[in-house]
C-alpha atoms as a PDB file:
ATOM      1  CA  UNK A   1     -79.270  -1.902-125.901  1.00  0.00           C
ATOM      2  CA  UNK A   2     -76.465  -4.627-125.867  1.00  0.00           C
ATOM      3  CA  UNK A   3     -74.080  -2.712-124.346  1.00  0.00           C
ATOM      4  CA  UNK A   4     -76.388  -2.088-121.625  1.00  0.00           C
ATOM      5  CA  UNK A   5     -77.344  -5.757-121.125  1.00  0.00           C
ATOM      6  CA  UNK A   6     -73.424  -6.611-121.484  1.00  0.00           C
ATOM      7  CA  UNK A   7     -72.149  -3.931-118.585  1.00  0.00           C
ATOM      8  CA  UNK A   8     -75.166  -5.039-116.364  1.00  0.00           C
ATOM      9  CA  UNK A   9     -73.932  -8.554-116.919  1.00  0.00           C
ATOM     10  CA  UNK A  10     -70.381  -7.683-116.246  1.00  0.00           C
ATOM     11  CA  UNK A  11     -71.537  -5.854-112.851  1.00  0.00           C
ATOM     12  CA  UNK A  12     -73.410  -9.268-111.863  1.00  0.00           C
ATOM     13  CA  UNK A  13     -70.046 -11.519-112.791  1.00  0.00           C
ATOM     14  CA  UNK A  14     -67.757  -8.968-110.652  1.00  0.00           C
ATOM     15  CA  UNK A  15     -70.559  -8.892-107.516  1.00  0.00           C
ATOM     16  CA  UNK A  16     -70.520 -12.311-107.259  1.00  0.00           C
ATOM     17  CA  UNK A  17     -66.883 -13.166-107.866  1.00  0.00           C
ATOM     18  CA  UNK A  18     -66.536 -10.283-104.931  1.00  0.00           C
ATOM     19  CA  UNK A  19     -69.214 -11.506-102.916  1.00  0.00           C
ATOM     20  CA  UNK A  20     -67.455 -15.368-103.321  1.00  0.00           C
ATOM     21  CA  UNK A  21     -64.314 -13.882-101.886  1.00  0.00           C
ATOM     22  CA  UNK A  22     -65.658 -12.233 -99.304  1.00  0.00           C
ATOM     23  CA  UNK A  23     -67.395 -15.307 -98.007  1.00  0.00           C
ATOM     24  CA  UNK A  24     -64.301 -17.674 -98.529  1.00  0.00           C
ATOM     25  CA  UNK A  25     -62.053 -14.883 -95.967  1.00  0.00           C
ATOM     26  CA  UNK A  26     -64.995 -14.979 -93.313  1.00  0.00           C
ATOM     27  CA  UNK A  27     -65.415 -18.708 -93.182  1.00  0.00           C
ATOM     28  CA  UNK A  28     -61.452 -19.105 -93.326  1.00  0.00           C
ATOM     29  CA  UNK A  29     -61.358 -16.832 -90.390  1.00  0.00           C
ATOM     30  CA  UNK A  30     -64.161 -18.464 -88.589  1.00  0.00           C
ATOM     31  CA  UNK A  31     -63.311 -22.214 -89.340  1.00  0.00           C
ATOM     32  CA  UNK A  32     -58.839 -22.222 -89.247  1.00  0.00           C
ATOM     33  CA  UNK A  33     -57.667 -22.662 -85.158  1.00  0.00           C
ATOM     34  CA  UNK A  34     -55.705 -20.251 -84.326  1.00  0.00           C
ATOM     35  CA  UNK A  35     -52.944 -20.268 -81.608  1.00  0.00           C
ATOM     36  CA  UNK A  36     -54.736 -18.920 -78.098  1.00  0.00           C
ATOM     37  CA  UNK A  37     -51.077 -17.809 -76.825  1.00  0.00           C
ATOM     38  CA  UNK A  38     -47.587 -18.046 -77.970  1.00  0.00           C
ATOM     39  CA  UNK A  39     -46.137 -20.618 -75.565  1.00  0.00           C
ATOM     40  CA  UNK A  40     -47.398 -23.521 -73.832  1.00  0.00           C
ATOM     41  CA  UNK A  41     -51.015 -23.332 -72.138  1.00  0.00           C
ATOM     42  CA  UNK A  42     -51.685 -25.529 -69.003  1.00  0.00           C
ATOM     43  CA  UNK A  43     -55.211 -27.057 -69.271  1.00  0.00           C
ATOM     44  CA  UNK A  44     -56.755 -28.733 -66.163  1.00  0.00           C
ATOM     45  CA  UNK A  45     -60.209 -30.940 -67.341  1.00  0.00           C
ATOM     46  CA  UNK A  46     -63.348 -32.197 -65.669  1.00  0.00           C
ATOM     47  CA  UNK A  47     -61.727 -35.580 -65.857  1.00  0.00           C
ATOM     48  CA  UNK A  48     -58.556 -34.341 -63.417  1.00  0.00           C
ATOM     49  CA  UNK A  49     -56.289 -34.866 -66.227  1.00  0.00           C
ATOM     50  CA  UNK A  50     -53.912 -32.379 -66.228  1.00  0.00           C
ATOM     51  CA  UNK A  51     -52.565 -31.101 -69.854  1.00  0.00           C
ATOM     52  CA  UNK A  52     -49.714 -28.817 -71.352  1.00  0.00           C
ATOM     53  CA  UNK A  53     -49.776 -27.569 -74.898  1.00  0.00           C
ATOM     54  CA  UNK A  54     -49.761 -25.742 -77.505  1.00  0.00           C
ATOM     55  CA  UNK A  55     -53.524 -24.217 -77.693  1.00  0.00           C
ATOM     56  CA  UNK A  56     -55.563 -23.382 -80.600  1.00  0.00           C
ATOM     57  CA  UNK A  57     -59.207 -22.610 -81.120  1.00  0.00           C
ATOM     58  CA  UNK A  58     -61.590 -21.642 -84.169  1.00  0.00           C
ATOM     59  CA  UNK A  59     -63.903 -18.732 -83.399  1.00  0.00           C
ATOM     60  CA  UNK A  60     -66.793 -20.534 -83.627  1.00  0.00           C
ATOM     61  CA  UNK A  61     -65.449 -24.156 -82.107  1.00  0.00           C
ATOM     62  CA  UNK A  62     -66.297 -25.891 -79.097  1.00  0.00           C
ATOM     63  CA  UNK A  63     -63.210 -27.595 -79.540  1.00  0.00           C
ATOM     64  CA  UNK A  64     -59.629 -26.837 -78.184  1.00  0.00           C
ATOM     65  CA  UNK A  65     -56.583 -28.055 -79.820  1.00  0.00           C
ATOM     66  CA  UNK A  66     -53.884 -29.218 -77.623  1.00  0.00           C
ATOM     67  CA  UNK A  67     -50.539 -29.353 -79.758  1.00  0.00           C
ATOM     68  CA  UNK A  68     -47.397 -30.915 -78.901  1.00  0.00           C
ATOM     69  CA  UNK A  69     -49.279 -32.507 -75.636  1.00  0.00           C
ATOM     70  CA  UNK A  70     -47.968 -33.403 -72.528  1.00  0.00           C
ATOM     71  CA  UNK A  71     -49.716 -35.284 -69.690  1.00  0.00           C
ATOM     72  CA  UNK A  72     -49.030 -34.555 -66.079  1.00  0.00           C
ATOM     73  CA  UNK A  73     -49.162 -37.972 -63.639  1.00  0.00           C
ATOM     74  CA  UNK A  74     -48.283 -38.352 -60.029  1.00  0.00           C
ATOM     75  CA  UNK A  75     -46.161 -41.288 -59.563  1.00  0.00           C
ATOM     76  CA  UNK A  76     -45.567 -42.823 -56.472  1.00  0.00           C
ATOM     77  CA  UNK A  77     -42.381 -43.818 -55.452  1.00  0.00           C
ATOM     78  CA  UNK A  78     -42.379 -47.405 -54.423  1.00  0.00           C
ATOM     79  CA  UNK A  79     -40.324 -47.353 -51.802  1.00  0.00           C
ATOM     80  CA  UNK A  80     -41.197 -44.135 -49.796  1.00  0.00           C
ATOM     81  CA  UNK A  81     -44.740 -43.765 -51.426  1.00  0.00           C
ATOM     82  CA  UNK A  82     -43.796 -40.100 -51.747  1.00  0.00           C
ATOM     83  CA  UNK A  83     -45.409 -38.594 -54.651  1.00  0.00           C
ATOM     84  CA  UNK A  84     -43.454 -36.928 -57.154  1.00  0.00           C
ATOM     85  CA  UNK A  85     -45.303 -35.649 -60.425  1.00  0.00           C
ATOM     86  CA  UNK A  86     -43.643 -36.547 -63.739  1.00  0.00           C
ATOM     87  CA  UNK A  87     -44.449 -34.616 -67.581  1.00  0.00           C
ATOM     88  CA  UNK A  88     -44.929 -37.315 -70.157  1.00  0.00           C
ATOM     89  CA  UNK A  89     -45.107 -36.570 -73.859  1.00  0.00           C
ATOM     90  CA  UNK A  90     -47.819 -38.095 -75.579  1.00  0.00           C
ATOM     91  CA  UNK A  91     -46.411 -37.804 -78.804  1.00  0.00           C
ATOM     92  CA  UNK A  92     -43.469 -39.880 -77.867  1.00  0.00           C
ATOM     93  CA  UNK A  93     -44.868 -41.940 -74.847  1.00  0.00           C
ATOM     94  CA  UNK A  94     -48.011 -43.142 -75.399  1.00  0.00           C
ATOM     95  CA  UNK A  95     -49.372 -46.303 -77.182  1.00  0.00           C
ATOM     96  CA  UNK A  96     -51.445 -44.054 -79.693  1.00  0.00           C
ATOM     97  CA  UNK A  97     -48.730 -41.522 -80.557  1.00  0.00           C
ATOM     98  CA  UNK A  98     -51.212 -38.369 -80.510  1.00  0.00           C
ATOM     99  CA  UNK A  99     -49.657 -34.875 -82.630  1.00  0.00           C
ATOM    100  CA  UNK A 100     -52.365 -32.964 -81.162  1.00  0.00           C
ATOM    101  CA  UNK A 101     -55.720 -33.220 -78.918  1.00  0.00           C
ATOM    102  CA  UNK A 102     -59.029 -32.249 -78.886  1.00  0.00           C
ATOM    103  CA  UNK A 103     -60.535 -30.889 -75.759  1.00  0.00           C
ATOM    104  CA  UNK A 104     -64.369 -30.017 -75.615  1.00  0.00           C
ATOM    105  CA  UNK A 105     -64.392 -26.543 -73.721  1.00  0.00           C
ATOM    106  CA  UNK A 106     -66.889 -27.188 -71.482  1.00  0.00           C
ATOM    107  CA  UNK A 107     -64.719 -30.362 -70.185  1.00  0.00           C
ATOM    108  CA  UNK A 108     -62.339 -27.185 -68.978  1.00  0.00           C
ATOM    109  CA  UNK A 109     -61.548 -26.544 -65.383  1.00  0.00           C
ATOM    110  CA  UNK A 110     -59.204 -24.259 -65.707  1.00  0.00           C
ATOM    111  CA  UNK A 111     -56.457 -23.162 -68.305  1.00  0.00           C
ATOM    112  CA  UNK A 112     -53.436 -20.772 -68.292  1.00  0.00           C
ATOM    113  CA  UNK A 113     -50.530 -19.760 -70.084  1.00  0.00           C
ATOM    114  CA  UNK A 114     -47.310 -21.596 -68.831  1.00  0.00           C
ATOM    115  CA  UNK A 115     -44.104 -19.160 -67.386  1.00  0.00           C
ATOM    116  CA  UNK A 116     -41.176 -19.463 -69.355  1.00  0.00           C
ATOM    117  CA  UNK A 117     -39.211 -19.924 -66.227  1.00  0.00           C
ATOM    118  CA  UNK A 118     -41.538 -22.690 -64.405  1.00  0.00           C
ATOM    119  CA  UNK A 119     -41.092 -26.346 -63.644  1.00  0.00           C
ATOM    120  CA  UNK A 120     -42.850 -27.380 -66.588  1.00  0.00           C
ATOM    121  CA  UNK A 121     -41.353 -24.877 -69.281  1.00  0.00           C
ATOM    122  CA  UNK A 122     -38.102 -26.566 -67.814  1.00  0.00           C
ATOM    123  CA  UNK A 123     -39.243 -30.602 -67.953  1.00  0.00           C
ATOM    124  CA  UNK A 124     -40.537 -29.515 -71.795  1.00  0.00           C
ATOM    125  CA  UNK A 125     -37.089 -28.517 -73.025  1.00  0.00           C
ATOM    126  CA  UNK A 126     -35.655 -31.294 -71.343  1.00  0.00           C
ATOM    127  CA  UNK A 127     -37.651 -33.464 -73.210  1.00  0.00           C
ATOM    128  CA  UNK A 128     -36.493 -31.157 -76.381  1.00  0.00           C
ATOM    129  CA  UNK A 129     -33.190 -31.371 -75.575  1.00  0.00           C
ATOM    130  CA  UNK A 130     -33.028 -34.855 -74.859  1.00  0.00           C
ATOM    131  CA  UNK A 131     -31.424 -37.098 -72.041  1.00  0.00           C
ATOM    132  CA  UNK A 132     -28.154 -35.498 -71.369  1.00  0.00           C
ATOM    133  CA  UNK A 133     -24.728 -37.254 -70.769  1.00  0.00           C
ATOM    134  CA  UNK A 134     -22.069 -36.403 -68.186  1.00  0.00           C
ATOM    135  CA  UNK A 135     -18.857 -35.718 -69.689  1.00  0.00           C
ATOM    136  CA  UNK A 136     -16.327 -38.086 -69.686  1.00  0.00           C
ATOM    137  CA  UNK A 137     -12.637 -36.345 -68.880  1.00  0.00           C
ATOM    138  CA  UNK A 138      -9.470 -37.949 -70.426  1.00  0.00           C
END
């Protein structure tokens, strides 16, 4: 009669253990963002702000991530009053320094995957690459 009591134990011990595990994997997959695209996503909100990023979402978020964020501004030139629009990085030019953003998704215009070959996937590796230097010749 032990044995019986001991195997039925055992069976309890491994179905929860199992059960446990099974659990942990669905709310990991549920709860971690994961990347919406593998470039940069252009993301236009409700407030006409105009973001590029990296984009990650949870399953069950109402959240966006915005990675590596950029902000798009038209700035007026002062003397013409032409408007020319610049690509800013937040993390590097803004007071508050942000390494990501969260967007609610209802605050979503519109949103689409950047072209490798476009204006901004060109003004992003600029900003990579840094200011460049003309060459000096001896």
């Amino acid at each position: 009669m032990k044995q019986k009591t001991f195997i039925k134990t055992h069976k309890n011990i491994v179905a929860a253990v199992v059960g446990a595990a099974i659990l942990l994997a669905a709310l990991g997959y549920l709860l971690i963002p994961r990347p919406v695209s593998d470039g940069y996503t252009a993301v236009f909100t409700t407030a006409n702000q105009f973001l590029v990023g990296r984009v990650y979402r949870a399953p069950l978020s109402r959240f966006i991530e915005l990675r590596e964020p950029y902000i798009m501004q038209d700035i007026p030139d002062t003397e013409t009053g032409a408007v020319t629009p610049q690509l800013f990085d937040l993390s590097v030019e803004s007071y508050w320094l942000p390494e990501s953003i969260y967007i609610k998704v209802s605050n979503i215009v519109t949103m689409g995957a950047v072209g490798a070959n476009s204006a901004i996937a060109t003004k992003i590796e600029e900003y990579k690459n840094g200011p460049t230097s003309p060459t000096v010749a001896n």
